[in-house]
C-alpha atoms as a PDB file:
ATOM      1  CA  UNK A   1     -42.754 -98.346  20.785  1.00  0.00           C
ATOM      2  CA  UNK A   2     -42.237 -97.672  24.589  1.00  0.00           C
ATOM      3  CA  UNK A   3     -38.326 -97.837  23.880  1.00  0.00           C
ATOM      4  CA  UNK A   4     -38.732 -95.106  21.353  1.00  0.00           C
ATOM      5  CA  UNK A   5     -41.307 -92.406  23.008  1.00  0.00           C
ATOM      6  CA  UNK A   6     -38.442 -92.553  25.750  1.00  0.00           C
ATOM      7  CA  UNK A   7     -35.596 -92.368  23.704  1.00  0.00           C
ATOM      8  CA  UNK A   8     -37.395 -89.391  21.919  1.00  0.00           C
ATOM      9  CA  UNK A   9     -38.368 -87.851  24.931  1.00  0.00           C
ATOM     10  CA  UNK A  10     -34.812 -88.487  26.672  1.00  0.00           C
ATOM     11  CA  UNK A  11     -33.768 -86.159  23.558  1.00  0.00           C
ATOM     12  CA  UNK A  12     -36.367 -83.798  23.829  1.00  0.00           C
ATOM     13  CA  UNK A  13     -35.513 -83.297  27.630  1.00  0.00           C
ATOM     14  CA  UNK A  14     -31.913 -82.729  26.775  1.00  0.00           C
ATOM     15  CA  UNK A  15     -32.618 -79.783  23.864  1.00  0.00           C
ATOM     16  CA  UNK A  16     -34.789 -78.143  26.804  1.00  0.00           C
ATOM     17  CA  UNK A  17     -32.414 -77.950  29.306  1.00  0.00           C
ATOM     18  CA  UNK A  18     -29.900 -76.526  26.214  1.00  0.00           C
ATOM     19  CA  UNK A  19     -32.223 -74.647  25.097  1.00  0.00           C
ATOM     20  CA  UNK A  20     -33.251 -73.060  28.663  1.00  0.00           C
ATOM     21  CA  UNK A  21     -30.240 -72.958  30.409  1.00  0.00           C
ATOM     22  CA  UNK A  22     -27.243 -72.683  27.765  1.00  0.00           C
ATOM     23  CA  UNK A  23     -29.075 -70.178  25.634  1.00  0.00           C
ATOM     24  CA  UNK A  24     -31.144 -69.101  28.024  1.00  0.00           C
ATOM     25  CA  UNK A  25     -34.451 -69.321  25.910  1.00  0.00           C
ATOM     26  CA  UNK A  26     -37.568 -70.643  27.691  1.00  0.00           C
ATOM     27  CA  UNK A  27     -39.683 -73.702  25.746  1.00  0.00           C
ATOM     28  CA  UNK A  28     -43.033 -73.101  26.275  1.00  0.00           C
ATOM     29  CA  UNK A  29     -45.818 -74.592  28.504  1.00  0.00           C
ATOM     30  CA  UNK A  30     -47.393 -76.772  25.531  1.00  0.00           C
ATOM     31  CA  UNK A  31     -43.873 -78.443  24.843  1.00  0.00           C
ATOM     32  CA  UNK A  32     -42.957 -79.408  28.201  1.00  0.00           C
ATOM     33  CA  UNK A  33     -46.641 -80.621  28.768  1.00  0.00           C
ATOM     34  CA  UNK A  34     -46.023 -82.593  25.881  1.00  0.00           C
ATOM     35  CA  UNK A  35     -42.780 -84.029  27.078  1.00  0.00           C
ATOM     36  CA  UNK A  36     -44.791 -85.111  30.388  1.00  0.00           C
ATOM     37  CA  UNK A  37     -47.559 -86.787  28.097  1.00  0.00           C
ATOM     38  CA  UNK A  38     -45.236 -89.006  26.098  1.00  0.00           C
ATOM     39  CA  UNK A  39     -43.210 -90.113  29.044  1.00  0.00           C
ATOM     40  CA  UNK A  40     -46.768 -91.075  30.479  1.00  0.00           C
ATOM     41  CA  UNK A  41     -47.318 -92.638  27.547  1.00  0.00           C
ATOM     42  CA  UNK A  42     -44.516 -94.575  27.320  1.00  0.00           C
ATOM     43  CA  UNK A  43     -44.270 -95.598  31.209  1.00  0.00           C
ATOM     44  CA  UNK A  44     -47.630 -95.705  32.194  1.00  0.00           C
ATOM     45  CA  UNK A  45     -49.529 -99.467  31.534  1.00  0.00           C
ATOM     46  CA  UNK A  46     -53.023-101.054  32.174  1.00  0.00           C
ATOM     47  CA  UNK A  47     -51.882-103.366  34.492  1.00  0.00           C
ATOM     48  CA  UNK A  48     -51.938-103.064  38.303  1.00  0.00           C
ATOM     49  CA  UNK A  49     -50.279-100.623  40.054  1.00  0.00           C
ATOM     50  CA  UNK A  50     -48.221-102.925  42.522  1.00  0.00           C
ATOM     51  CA  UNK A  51     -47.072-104.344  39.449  1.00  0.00           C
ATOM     52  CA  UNK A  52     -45.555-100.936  38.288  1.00  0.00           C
ATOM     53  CA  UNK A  53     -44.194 -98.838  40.900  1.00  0.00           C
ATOM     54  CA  UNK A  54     -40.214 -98.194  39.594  1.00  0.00           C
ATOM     55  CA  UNK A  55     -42.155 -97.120  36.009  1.00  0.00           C
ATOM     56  CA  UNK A  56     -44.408 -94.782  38.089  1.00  0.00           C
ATOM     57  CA  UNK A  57     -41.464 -93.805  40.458  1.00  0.00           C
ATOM     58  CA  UNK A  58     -39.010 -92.886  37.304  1.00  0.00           C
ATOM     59  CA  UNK A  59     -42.335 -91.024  36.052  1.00  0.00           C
ATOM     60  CA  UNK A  60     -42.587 -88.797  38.629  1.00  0.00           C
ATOM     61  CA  UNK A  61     -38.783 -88.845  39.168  1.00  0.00           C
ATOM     62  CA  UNK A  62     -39.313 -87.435  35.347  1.00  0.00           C
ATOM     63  CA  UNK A  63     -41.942 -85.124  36.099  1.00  0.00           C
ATOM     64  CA  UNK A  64     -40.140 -82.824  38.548  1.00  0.00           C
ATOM     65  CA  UNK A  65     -36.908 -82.549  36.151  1.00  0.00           C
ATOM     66  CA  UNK A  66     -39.179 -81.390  33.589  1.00  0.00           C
ATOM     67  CA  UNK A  67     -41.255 -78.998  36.493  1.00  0.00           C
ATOM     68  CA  UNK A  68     -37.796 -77.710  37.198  1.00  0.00           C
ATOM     69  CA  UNK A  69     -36.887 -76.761  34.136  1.00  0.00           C
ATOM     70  CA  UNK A  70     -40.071 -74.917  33.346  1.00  0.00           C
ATOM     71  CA  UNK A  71     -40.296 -73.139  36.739  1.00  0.00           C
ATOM     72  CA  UNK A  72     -36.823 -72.360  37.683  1.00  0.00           C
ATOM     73  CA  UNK A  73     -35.623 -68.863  35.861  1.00  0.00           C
ATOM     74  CA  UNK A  74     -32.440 -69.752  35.069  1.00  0.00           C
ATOM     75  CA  UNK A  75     -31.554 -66.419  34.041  1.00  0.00           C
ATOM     76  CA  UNK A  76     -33.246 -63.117  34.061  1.00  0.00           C
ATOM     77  CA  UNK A  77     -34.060 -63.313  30.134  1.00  0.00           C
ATOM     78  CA  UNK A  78     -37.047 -65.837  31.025  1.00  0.00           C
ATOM     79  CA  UNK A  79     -39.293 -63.631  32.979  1.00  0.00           C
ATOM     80  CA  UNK A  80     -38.599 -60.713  30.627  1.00  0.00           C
ATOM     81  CA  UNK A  81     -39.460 -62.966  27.982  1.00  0.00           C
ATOM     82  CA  UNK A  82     -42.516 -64.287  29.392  1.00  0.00           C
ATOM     83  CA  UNK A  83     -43.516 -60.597  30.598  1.00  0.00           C
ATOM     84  CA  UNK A  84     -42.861 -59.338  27.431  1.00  0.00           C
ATOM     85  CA  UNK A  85     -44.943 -62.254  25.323  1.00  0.00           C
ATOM     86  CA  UNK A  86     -47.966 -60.911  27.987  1.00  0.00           C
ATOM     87  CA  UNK A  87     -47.428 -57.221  25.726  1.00  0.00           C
ATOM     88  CA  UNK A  88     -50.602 -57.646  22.519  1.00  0.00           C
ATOM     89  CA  UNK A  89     -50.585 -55.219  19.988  1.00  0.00           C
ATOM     90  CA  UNK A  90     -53.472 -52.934  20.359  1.00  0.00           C
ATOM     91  CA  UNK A  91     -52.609 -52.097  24.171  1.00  0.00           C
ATOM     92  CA  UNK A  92     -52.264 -48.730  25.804  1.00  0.00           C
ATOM     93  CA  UNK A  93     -49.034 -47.364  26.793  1.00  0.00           C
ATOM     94  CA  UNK A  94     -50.331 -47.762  29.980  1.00  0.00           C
ATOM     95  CA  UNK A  95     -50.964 -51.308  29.978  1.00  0.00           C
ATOM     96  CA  UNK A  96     -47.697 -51.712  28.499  1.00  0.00           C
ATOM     97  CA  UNK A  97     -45.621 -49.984  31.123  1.00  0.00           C
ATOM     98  CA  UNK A  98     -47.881 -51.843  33.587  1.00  0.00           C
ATOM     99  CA  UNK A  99     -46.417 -55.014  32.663  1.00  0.00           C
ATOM    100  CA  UNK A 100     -43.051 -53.888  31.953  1.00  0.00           C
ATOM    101  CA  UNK A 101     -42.770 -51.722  34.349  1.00  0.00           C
ATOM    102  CA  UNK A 102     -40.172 -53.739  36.746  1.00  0.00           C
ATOM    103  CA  UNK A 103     -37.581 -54.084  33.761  1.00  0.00           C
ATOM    104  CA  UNK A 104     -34.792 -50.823  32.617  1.00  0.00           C
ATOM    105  CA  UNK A 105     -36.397 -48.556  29.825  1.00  0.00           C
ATOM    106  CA  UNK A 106     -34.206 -47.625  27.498  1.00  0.00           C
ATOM    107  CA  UNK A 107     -31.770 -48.876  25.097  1.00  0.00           C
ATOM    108  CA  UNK A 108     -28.722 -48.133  27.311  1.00  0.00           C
ATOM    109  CA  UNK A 109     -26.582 -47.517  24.052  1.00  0.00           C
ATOM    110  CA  UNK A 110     -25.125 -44.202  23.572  1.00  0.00           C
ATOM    111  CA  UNK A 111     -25.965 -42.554  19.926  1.00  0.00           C
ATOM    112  CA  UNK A 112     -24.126 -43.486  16.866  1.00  0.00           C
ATOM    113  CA  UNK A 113     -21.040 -41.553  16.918  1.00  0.00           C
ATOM    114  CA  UNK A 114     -20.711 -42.082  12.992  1.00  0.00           C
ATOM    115  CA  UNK A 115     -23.998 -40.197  12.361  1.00  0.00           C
ATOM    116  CA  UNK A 116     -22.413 -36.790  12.796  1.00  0.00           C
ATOM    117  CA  UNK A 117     -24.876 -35.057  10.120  1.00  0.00           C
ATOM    118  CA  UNK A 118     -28.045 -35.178  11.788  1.00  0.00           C
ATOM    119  CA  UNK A 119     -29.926 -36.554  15.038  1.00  0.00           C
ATOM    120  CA  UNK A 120     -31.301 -39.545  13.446  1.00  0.00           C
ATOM    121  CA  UNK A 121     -29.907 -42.793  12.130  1.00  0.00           C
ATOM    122  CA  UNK A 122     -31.661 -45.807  11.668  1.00  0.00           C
ATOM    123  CA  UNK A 123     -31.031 -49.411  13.658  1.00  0.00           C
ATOM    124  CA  UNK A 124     -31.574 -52.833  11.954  1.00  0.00           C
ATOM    125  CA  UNK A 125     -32.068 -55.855  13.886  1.00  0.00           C
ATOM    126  CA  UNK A 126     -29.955 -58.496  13.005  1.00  0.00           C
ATOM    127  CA  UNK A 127     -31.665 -62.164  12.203  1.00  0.00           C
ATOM    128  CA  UNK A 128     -35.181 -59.808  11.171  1.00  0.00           C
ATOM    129  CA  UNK A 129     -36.159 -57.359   8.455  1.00  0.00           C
ATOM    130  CA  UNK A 130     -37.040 -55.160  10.694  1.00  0.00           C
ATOM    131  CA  UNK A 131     -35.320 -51.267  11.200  1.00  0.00           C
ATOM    132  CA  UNK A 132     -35.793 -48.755  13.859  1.00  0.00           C
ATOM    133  CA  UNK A 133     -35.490 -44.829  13.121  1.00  0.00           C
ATOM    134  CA  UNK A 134     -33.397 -43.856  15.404  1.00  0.00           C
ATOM    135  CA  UNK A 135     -32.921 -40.503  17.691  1.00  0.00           C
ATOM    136  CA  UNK A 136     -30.467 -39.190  20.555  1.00  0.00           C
ATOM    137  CA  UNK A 137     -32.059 -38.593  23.813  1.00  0.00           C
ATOM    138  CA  UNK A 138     -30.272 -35.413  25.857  1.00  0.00           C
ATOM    139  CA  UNK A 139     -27.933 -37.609  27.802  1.00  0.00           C
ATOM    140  CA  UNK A 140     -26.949 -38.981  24.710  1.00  0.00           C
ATOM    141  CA  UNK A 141     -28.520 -42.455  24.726  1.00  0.00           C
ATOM    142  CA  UNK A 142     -29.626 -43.835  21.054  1.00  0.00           C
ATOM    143  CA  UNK A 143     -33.301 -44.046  21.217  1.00  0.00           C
ATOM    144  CA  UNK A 144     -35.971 -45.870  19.278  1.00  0.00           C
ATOM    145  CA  UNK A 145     -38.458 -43.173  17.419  1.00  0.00           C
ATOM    146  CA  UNK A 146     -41.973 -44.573  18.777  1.00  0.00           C
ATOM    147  CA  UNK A 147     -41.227 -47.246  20.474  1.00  0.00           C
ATOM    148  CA  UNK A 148     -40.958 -47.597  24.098  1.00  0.00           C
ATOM    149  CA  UNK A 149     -37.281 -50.377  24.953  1.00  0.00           C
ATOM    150  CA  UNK A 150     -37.136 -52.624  27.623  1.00  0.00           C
ATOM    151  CA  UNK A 151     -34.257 -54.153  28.772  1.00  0.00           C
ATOM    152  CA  UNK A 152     -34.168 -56.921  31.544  1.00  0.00           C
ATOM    153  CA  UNK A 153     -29.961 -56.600  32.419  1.00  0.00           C
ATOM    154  CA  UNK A 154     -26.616 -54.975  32.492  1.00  0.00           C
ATOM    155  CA  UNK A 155     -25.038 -58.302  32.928  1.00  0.00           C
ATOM    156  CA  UNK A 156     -22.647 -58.446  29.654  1.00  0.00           C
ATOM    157  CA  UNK A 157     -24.342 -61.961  28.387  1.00  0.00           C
ATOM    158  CA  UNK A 158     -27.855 -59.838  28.220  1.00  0.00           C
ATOM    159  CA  UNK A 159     -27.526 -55.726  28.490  1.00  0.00           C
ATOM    160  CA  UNK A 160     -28.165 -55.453  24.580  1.00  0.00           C
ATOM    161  CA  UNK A 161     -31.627 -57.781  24.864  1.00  0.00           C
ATOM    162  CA  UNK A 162     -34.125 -55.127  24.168  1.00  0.00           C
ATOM    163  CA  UNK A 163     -37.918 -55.929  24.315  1.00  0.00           C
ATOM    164  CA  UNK A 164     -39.110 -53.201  21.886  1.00  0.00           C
ATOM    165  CA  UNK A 165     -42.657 -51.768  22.102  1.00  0.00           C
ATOM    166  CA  UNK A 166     -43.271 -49.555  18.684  1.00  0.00           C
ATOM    167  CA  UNK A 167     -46.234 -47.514  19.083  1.00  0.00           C
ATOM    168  CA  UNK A 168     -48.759 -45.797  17.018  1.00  0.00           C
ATOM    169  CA  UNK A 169     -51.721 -43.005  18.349  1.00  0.00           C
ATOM    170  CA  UNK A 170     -50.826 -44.452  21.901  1.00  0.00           C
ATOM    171  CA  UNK A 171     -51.121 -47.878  20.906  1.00  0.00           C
ATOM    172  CA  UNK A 172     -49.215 -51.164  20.642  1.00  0.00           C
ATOM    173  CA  UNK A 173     -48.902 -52.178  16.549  1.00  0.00           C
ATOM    174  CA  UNK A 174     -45.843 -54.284  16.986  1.00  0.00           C
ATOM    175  CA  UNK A 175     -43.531 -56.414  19.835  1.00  0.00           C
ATOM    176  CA  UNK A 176     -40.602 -57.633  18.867  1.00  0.00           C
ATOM    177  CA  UNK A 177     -37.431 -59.132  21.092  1.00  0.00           C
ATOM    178  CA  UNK A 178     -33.881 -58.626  19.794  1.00  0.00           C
ATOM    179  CA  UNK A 179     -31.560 -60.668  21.661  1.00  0.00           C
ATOM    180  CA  UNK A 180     -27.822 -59.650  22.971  1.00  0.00           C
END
C-alpha cells in the first residue's frame, strides 16, 4: 500500500510540475494539499520517531518541492489566473477593475479586417460555446461589446490570453479565460 500511495503520488507530482510549468496552468491549493496528505500517508508510521528520520527527512524533502511548485509563478499566466478566479459574477465594475487593475485592458488585437460592411463582427472562443459581439475601438483595436478584457502579457507564448469580464447593468454575469 505504502509502495503505491508513493508511486501514485510520484506521478501526481510529475503532471503538476507539467501541468504548471510546461503549460503554464496552476493546480489548485486542494490538489497539492492532497499530494502532501498521501505522501504523509504513505511515509509517516506509528512507530518512534528515531526510528524514522530518512522517511520524515524525504517527507519534508517532499514537502518543499511540492511548496515550490505551488508558490513559485512560473510564468505570469498564474497570478492572472488566480486574480482573475478572485472576479464572482454579481460584482461591480469597480470591484472588478480593483482586482484587475495591475493587468493590460484590452484585447490588443486590431479589428477584423474581413468585416468591411459594418463595425461589428462577432468572436468565438475556441475549446467553448461561447461568442463575443464584437466592435472597433477608435484606434482600431477589436473590442468585446460589454465586457471589460484583461490581458496579463505581450510575451508571444501569452499576449492572446484574455481574462474576459462580460457585464450587464454594471454588473459581473459571466468570467471566462481564453487562453493564447
Amino acid at each position: 500500500m505504502r509502495i503505491a500511495l508513493i508511486t501514485i503520488g510520484a506521478l501526481a507530482t510529475a503532471l503538476f510540475a507539467l501541468w504548471e510549468i510546461g503549460m503554464a496552468y496552476p493546480v489548485a491549493w486542494w490538489l497539492y494539499l492532497t499530494l502532501s496528505i498521501m505522501f504523509a500517508a504513505a511515509l509517516i508510521r506509528p512507530v518512534p520517531v528515531r526510528s524514522q528520520l530518512t522517511s520524515i527527512g524525504v517527507l519534508v524533502a517532499i514537502l518543499a518541492v511540492i511548496a515550490v511548485l505551488y508558490c513559485v509563478e512560473w510564468t505570469t499566466r498564474k497570478p492572472f489566473l488566480r486574480d482573475l478566479a478572485l472576479v464572482r459574477v454579481g460584482m461591480t465594475e469597480a470591484e472588478v477593475r480593483n482586482i484587475m487593475g495591475r493587468y493590460m485592458e484590452g484585447t490588443g488585437w486590431p479589428a477584423s479586417p474581413f468585416d468591411t460592411s459594418s463595425n461589428t463582427s462577432t468572436l468565438f472562443i475556441v475549446g467553448s460555446s461561447s461568442q463575443y459581439s464584437t466592435t472597433t475601438s477608435p484606434s482600431g483595436e477589436m473590442v468585446i461589446r460589454n465586457s471589460l478584457v484583461f490581458r496579463h502579457s505581450t510575451d508571444g507564448a501569452f499576449n492572446s490570453d484574455l481574462g474576459i469580464v462580460s457585464l450587464s447593468s454594471g454588473r459581473v454575469v459571466r468570467v471566462e479565460f481564453s487562453p493564447d
